[in-house]
C-alpha atoms as a PDB file:
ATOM      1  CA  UNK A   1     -40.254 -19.867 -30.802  1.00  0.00           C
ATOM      2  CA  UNK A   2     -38.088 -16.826 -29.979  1.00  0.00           C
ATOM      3  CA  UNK A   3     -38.354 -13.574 -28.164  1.00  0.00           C
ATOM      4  CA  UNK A   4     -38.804 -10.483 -30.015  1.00  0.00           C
ATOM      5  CA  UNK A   5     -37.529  -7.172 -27.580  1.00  0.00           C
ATOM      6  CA  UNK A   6     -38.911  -4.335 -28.776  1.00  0.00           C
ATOM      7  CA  UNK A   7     -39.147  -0.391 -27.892  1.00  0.00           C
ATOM      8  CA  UNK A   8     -42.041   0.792 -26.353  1.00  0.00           C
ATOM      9  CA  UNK A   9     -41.999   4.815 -25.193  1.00  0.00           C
ATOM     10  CA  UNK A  10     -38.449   4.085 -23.818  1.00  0.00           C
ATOM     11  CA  UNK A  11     -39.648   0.572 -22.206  1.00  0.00           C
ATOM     12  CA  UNK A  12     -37.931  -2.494 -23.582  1.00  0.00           C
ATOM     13  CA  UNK A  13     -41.141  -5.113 -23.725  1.00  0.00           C
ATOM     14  CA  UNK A  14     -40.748  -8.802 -24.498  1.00  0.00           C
ATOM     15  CA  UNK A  15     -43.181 -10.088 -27.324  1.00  0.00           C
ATOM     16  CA  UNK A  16     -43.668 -13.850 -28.271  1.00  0.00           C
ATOM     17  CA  UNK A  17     -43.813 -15.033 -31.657  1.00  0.00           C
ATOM     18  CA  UNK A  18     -44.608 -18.084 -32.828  1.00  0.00           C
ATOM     19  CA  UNK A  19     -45.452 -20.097 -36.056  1.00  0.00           C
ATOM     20  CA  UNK A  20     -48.649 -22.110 -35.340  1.00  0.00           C
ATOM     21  CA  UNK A  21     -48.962 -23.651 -38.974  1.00  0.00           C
ATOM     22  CA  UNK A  22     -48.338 -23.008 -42.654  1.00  0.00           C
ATOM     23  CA  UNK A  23     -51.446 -21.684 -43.820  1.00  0.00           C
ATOM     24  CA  UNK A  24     -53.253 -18.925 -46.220  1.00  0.00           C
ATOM     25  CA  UNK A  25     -55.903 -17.002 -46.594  1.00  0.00           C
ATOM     26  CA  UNK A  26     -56.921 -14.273 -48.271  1.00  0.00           C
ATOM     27  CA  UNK A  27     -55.716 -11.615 -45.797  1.00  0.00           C
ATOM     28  CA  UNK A  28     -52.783 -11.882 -44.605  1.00  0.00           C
ATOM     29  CA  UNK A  29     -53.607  -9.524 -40.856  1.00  0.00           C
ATOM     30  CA  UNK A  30     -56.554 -11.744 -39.429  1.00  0.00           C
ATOM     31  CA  UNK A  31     -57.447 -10.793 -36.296  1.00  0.00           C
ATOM     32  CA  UNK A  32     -56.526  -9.704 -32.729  1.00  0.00           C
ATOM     33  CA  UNK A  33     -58.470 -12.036 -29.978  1.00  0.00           C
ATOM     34  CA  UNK A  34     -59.911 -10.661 -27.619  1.00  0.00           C
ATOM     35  CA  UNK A  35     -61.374  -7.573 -29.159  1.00  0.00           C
ATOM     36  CA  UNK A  36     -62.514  -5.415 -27.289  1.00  0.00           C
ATOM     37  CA  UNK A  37     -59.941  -6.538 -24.963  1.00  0.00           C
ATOM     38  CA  UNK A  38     -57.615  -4.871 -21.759  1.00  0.00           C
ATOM     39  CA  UNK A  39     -54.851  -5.429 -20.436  1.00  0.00           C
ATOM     40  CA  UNK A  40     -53.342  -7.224 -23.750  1.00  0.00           C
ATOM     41  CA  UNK A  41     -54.625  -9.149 -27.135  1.00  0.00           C
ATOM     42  CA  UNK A  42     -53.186 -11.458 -29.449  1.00  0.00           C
ATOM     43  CA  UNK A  43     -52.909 -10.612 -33.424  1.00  0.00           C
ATOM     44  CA  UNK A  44     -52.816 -12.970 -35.575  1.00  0.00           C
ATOM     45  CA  UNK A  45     -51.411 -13.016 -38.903  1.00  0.00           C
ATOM     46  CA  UNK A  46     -50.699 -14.687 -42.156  1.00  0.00           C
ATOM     47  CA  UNK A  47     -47.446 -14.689 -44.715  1.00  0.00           C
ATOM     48  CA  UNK A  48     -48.022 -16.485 -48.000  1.00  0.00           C
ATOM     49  CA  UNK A  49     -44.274 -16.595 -48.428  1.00  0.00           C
ATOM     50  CA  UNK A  50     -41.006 -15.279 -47.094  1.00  0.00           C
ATOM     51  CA  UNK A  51     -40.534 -11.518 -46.578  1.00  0.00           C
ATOM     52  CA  UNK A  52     -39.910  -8.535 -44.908  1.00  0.00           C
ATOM     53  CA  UNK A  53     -42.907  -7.505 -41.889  1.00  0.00           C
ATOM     54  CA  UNK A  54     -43.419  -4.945 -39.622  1.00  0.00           C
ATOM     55  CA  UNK A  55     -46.313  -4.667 -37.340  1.00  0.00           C
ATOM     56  CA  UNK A  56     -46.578  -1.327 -36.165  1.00  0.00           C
ATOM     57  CA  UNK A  57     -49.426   0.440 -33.774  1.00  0.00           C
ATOM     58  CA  UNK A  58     -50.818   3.421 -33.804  1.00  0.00           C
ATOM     59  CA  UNK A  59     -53.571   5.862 -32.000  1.00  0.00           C
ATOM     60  CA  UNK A  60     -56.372   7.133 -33.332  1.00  0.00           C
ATOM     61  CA  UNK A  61     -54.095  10.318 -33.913  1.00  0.00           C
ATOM     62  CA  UNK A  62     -52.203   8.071 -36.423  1.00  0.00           C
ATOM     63  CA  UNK A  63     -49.052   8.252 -33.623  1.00  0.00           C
ATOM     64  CA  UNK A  64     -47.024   5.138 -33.643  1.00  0.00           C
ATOM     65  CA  UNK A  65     -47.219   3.616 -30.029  1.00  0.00           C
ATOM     66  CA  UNK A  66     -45.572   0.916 -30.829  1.00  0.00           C
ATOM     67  CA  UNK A  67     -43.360  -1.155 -33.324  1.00  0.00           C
ATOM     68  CA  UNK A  68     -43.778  -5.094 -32.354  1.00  0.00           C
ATOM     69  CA  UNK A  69     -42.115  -6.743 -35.409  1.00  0.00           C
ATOM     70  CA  UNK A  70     -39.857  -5.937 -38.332  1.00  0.00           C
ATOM     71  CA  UNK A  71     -38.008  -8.586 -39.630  1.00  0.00           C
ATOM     72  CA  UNK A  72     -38.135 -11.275 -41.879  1.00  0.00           C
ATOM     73  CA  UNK A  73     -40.200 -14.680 -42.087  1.00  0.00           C
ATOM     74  CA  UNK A  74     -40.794 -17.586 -43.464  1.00  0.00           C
ATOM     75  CA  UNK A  75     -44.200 -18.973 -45.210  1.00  0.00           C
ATOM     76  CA  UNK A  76     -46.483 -19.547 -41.785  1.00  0.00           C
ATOM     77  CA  UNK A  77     -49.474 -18.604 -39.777  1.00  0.00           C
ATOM     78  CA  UNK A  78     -48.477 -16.028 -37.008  1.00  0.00           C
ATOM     79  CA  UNK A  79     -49.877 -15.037 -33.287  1.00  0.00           C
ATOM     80  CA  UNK A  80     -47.722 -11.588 -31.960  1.00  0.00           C
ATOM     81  CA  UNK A  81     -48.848 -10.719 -28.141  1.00  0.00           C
ATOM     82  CA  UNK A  82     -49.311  -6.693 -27.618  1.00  0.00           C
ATOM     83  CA  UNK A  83     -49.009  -5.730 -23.804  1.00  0.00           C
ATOM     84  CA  UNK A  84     -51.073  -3.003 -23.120  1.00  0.00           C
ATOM     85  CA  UNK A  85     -50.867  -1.536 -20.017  1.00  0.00           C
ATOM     86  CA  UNK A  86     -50.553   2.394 -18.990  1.00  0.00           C
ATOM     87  CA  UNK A  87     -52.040   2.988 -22.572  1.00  0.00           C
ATOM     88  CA  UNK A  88     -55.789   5.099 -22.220  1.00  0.00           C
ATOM     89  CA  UNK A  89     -58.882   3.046 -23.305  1.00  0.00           C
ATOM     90  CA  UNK A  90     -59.550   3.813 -26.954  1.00  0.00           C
ATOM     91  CA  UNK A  91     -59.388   2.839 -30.242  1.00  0.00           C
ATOM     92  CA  UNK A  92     -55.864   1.738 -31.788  1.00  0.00           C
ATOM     93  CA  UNK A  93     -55.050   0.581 -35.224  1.00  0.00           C
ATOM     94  CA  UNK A  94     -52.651  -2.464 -35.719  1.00  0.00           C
ATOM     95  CA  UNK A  95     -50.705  -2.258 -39.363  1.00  0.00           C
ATOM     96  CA  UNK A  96     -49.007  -4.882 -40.886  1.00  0.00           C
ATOM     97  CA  UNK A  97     -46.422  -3.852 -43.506  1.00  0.00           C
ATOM     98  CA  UNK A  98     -45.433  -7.258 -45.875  1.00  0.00           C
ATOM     99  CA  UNK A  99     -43.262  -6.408 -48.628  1.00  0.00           C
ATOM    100  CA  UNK A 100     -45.022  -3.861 -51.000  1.00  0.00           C
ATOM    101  CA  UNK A 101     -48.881  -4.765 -49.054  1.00  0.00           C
ATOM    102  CA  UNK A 102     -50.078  -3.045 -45.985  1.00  0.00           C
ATOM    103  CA  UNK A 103     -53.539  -3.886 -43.866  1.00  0.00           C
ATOM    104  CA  UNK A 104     -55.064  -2.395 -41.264  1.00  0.00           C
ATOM    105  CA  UNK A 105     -57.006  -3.797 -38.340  1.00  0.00           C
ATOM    106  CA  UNK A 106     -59.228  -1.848 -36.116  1.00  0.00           C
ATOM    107  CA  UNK A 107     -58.970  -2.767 -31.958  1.00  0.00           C
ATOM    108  CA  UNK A 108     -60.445  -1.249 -29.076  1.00  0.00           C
ATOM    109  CA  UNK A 109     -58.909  -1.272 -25.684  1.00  0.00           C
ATOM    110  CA  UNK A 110     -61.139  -0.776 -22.508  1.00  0.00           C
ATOM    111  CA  UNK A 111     -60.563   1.271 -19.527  1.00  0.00           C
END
């Protein structure tokens, strides 16, 4: 486990990430539990092998809100917690950048 500080609108936010088990699928962004969700949700993810990866979100303007990961990882299964609050109710897009792939998952936060 380690903590991952990263810059949110000039807010420094700690983000936990941590390797549950080596695993694949076919995706490698699964899922963000709880969906709809509101105050914060987890996203899950997958990396067949080691690489570069940078989660990013953005708006439905395409904006980047935030940037919760870019670094590199090992082979693993993946759970990144996104915090939330003072953000409006709406829909956001999480996207995972993994070497030369990128994926997109939709999420909607309440009000």
């Amino acid at each position: 486990m380690e903590n991952i500080a990263i810059q949110k609108k000039s807010q420094t936010k700690k983000f936990l990430l941590l390797e549950i088990f080596p695993s694949l699928t076919s995706h490698i962004l699964l899922k963000n539990k709880p969906n709809p969700f509101q105050k914060e949700t987890l996203i899950q993810f997958n990396i067949p092998q080691m690489g570069n990866v940078k989660i990013k979100i953005q708006d439905s303007l395409g904006e980047v809100i935030a940037t919760l990961l870019c670094q590199r990882l090992p082979r693993g299964e993946y759970q990144i917690c996104w915090d939330c609050d003072n953000l409006p109710a709406g829909g956001y897009l999480c996207v995972l950048y993994f070497n030369d792939l990128t994926e997109i998952l939709d999420m909607d936060l309440l009000g």
